[in-house]
PDB file of N, CA and C in Angstrom:
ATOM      1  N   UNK A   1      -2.633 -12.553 -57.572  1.00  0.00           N
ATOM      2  CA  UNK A   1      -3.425 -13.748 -57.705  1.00  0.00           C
ATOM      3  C   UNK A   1      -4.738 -13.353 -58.390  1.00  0.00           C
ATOM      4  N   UNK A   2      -5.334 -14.155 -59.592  1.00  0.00           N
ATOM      5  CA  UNK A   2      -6.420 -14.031 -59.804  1.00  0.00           C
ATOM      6  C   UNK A   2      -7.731 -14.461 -59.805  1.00  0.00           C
ATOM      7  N   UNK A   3      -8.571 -14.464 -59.245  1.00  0.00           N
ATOM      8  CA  UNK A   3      -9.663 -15.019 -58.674  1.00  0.00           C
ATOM      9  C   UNK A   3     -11.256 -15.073 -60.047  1.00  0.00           C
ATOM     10  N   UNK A   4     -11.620 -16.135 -59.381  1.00  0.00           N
ATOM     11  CA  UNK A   4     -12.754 -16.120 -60.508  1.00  0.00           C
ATOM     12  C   UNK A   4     -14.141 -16.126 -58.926  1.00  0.00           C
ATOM     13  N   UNK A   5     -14.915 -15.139 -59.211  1.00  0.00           N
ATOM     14  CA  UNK A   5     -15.874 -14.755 -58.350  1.00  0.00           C
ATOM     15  C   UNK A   5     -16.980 -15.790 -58.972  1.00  0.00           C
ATOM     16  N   UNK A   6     -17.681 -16.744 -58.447  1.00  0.00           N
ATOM     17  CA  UNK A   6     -18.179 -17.586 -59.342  1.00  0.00           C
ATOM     18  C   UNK A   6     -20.067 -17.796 -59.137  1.00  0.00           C
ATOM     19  N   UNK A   7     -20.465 -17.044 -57.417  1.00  0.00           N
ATOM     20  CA  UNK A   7     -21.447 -17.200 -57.307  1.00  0.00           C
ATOM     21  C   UNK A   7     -21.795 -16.501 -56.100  1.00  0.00           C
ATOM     22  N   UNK A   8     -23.012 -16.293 -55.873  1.00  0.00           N
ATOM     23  CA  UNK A   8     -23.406 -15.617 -53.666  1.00  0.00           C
ATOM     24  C   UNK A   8     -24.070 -16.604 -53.349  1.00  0.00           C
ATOM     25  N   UNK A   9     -24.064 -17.261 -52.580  1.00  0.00           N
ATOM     26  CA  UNK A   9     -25.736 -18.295 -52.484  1.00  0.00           C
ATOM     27  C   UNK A   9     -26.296 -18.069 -51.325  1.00  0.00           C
ATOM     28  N   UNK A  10     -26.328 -17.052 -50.825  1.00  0.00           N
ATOM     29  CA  UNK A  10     -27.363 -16.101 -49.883  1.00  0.00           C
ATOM     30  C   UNK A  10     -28.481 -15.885 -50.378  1.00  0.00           C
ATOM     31  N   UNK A  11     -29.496 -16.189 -49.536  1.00  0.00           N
ATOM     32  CA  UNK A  11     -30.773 -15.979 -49.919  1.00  0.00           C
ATOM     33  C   UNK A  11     -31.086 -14.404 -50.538  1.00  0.00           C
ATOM     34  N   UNK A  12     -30.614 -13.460 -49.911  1.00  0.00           N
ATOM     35  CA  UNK A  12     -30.922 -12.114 -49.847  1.00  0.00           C
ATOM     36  C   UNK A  12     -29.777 -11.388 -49.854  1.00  0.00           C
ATOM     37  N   UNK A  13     -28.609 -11.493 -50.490  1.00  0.00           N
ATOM     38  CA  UNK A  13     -27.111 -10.656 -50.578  1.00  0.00           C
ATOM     39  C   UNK A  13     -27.237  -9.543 -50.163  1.00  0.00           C
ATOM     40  N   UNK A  14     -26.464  -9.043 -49.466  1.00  0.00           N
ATOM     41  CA  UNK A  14     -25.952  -7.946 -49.003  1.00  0.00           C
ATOM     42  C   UNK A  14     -25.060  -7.193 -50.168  1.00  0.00           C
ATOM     43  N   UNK A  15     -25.629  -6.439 -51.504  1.00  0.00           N
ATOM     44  CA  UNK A  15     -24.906  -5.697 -52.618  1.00  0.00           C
ATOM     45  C   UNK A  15     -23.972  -4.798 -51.899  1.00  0.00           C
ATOM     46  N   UNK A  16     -24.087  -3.585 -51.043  1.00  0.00           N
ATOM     47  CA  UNK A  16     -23.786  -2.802 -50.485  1.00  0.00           C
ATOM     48  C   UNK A  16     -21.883  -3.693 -49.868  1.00  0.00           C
ATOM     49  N   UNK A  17     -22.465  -4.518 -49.145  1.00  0.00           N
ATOM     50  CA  UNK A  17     -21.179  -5.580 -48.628  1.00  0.00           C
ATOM     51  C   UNK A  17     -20.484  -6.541 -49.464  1.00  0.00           C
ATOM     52  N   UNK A  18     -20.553  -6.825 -50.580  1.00  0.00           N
ATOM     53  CA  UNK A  18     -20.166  -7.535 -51.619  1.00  0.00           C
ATOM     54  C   UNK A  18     -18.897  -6.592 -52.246  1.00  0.00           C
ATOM     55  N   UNK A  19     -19.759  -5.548 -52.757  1.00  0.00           N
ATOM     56  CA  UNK A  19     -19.369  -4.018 -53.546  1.00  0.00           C
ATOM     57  C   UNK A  19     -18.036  -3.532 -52.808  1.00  0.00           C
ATOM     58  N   UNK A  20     -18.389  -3.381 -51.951  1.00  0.00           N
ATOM     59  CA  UNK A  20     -17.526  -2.857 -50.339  1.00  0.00           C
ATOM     60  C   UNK A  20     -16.442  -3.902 -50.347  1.00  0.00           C
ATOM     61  N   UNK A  21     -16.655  -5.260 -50.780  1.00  0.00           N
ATOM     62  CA  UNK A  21     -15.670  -6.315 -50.250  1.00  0.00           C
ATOM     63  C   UNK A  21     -14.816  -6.377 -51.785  1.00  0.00           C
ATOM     64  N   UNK A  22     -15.360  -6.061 -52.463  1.00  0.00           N
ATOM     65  CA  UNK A  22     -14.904  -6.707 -54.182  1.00  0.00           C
ATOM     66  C   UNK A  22     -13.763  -5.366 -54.547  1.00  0.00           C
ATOM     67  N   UNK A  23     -13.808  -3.684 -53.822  1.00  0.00           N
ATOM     68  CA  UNK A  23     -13.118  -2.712 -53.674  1.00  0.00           C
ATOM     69  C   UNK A  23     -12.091  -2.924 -53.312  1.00  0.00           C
ATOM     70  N   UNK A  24     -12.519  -3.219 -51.756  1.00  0.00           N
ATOM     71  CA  UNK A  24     -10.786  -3.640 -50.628  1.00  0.00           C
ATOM     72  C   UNK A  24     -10.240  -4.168 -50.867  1.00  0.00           C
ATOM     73  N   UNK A  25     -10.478  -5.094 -51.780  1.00  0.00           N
ATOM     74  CA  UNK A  25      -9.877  -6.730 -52.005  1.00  0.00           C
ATOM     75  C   UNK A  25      -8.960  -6.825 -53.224  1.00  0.00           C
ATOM     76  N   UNK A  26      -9.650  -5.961 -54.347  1.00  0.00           N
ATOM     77  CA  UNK A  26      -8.978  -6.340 -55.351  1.00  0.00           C
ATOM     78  C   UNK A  26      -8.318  -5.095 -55.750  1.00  0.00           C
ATOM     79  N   UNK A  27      -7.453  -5.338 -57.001  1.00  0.00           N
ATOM     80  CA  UNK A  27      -6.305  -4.364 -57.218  1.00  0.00           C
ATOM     81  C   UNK A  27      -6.921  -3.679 -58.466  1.00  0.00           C
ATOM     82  N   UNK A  28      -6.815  -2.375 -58.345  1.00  0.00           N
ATOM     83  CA  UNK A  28      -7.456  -1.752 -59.510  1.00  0.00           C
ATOM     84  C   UNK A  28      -8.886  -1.368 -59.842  1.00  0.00           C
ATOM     85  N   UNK A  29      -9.785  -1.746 -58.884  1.00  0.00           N
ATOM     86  CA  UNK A  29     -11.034  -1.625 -59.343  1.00  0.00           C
ATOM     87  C   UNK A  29     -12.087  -0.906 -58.480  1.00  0.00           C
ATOM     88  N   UNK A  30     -12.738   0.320 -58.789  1.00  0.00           N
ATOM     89  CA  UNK A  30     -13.153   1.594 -57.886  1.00  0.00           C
ATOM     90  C   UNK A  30     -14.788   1.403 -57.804  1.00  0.00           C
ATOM     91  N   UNK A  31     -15.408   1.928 -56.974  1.00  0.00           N
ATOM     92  CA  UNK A  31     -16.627   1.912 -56.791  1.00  0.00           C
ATOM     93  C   UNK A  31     -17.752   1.287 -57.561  1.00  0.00           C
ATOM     94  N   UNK A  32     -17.912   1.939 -58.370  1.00  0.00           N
ATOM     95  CA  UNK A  32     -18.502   2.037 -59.713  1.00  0.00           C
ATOM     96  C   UNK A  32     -18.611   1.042 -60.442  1.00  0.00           C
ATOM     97  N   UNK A  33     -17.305   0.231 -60.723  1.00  0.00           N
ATOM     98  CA  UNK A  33     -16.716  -1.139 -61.115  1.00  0.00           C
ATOM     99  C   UNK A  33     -17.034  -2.060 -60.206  1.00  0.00           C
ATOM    100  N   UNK A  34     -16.951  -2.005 -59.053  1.00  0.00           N
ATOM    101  CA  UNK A  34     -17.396  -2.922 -58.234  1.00  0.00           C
ATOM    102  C   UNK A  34     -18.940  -3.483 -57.780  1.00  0.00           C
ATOM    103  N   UNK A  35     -19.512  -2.345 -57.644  1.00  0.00           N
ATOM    104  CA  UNK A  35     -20.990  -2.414 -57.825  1.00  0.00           C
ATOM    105  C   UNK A  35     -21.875  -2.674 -59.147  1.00  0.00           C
ATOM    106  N   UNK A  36     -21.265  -2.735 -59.958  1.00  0.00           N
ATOM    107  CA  UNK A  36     -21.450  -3.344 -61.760  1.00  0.00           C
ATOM    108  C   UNK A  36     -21.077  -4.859 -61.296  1.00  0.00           C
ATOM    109  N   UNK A  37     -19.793  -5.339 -61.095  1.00  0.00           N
ATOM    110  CA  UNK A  37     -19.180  -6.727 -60.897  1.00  0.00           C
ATOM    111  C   UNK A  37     -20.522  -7.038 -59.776  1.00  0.00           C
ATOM    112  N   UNK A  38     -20.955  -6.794 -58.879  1.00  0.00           N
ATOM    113  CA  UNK A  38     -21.412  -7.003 -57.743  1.00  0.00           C
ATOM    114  C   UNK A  38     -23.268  -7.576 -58.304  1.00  0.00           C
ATOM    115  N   UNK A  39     -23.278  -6.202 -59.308  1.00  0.00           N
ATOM    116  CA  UNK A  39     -24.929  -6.970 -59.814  1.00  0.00           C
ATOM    117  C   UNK A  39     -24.282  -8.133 -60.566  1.00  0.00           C
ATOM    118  N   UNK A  40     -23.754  -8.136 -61.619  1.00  0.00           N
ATOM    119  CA  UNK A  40     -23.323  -9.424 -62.446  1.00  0.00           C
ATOM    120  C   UNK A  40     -23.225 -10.975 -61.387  1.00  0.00           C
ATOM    121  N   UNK A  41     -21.908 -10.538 -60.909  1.00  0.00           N
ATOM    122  CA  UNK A  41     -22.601 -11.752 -59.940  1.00  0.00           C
ATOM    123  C   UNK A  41     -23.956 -12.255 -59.190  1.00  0.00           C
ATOM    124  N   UNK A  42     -24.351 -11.665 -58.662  1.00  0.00           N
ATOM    125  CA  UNK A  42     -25.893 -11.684 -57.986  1.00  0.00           C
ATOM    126  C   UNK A  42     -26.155 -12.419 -59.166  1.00  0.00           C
ATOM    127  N   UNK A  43     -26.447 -11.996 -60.769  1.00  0.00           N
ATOM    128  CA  UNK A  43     -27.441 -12.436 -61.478  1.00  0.00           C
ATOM    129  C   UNK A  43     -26.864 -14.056 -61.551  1.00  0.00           C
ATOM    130  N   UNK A  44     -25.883 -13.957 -61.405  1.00  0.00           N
ATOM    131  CA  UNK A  44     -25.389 -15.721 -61.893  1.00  0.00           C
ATOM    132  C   UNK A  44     -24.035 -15.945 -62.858  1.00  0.00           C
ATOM    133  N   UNK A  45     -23.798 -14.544 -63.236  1.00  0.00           N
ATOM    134  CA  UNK A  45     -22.403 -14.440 -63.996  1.00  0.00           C
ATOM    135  C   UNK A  45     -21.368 -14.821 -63.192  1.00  0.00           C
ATOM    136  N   UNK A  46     -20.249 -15.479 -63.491  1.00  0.00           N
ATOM    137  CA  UNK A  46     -18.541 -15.032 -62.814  1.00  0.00           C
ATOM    138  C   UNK A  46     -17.958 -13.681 -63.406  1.00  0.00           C
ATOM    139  N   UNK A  47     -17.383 -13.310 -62.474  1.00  0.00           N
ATOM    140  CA  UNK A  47     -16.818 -12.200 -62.714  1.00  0.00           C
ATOM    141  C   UNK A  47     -15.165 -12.353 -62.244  1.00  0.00           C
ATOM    142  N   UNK A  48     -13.854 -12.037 -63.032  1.00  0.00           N
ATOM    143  CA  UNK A  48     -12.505 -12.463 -62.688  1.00  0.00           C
ATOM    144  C   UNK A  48     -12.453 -11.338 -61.742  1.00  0.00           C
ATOM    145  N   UNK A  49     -11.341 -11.563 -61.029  1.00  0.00           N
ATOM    146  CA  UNK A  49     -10.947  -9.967 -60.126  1.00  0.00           C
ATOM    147  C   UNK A  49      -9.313 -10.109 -59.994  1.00  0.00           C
ATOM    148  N   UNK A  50      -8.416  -9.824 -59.522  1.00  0.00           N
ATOM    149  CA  UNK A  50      -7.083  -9.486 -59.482  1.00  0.00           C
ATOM    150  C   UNK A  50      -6.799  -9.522 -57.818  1.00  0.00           C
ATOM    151  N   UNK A  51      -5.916  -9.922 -57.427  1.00  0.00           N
ATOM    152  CA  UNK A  51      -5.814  -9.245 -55.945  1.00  0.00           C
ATOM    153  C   UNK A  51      -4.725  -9.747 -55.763  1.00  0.00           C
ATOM    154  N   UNK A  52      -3.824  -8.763 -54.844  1.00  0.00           N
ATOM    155  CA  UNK A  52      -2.740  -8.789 -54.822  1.00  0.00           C
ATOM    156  C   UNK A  52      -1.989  -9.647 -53.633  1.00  0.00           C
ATOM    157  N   UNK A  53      -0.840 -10.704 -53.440  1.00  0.00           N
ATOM    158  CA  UNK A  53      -0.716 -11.381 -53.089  1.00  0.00           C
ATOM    159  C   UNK A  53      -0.493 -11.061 -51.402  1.00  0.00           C
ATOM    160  N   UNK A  54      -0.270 -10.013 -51.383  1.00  0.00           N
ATOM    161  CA  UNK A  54      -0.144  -9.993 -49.540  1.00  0.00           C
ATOM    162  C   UNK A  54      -1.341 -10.253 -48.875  1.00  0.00           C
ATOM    163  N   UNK A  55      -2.402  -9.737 -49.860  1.00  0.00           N
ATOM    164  CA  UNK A  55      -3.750  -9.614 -49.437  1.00  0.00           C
ATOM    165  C   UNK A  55      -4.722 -10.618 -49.283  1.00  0.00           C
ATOM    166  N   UNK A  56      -4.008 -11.624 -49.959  1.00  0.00           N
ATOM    167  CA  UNK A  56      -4.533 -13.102 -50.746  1.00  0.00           C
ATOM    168  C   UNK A  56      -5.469 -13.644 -49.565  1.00  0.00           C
ATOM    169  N   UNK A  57      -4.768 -13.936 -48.233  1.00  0.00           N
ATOM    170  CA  UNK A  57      -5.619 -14.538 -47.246  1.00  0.00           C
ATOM    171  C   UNK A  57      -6.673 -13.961 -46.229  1.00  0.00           C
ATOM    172  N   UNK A  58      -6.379 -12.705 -46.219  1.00  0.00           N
ATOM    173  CA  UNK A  58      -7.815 -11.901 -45.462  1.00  0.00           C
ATOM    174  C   UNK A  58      -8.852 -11.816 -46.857  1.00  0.00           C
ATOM    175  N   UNK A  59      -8.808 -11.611 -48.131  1.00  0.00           N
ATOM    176  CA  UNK A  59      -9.142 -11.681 -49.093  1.00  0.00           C
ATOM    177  C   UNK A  59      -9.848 -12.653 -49.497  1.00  0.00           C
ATOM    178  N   UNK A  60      -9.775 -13.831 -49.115  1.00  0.00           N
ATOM    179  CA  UNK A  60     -10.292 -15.209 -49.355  1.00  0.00           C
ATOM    180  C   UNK A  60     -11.280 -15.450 -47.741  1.00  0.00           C
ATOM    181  N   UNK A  61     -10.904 -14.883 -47.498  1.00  0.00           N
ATOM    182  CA  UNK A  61     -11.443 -15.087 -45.984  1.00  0.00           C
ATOM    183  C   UNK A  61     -12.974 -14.197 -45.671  1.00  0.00           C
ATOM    184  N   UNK A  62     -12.732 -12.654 -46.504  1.00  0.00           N
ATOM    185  CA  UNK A  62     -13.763 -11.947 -46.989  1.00  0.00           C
ATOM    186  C   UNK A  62     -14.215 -12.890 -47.676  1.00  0.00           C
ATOM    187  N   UNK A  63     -14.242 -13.427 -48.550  1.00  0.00           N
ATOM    188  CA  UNK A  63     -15.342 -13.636 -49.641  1.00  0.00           C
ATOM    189  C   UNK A  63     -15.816 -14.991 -48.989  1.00  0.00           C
ATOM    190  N   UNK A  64     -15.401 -15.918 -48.821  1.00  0.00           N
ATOM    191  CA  UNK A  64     -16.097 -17.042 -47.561  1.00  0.00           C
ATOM    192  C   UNK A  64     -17.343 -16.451 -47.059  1.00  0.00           C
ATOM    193  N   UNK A  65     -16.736 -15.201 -45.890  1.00  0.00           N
ATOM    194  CA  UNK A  65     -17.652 -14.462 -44.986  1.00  0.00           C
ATOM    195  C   UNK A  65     -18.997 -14.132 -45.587  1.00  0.00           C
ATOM    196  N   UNK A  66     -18.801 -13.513 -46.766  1.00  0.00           N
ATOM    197  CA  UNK A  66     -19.919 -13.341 -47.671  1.00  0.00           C
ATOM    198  C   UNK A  66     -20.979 -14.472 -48.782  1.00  0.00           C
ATOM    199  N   UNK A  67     -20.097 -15.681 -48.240  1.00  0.00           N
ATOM    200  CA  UNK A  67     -20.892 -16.508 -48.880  1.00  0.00           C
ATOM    201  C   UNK A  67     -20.959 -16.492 -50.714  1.00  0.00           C
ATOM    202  N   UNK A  68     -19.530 -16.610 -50.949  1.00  0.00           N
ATOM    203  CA  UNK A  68     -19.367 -15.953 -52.256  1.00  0.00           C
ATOM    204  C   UNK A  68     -18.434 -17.486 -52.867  1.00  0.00           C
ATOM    205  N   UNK A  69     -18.639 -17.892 -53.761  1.00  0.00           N
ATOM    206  CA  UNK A  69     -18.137 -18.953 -54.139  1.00  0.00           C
ATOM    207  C   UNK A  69     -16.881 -18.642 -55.314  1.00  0.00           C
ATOM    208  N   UNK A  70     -15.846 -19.185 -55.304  1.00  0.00           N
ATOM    209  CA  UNK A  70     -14.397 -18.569 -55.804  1.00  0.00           C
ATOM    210  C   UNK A  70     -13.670 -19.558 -56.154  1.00  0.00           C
ATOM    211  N   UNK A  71     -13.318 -19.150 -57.375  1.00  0.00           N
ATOM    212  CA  UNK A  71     -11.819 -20.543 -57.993  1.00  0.00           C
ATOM    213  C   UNK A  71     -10.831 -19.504 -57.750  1.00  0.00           C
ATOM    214  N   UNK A  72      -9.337 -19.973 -57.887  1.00  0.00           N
ATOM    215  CA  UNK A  72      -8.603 -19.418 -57.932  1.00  0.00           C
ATOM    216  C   UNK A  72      -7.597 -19.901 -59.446  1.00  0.00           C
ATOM    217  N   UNK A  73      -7.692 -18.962 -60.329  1.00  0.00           N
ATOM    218  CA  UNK A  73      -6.869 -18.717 -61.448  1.00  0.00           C
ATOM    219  C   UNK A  73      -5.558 -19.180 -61.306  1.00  0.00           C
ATOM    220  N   UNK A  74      -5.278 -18.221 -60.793  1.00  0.00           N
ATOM    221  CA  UNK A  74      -3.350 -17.986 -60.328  1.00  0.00           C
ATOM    222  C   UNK A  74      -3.101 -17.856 -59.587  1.00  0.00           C
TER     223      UNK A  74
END
């Protein structure tokens, strides 16, 4: 499934927990990548991500938790 990461609207984001959540979640994408995706969003960009379908509903459920606003692609 592919997800469009679309916004945080937390006053004060938690990068560290975003980064951490945008890793577990999605398929293919390592530290480094995630904490890049992680500022982009903060600034106001969408960022797409991938995640794999078993994962789909704890996955969606993370990013809720975080206050992270999300379309779903596919």
């Amino acid at each position: 499934m592919k997800l469009n990461l679309l916004s945080c609207d937390v006053q004060r984001p938690d990068r560290r927990a975003i980064a951490a959540c945008i890793t577990e979640i999605s398929s293919g994408i390592n530290d480094s990548l995630s904490r890049e995706f992680t500022d982009i969003l903060i600034e106001g960009d969408a960022v797409a991500i991938e995640v794999e379908d078993k994962n789909s509903g704890s996955a969606l459920r993370a990013l809720r938790k975080l206050s992270i606003d999300y379309e779903i692609i596919e």
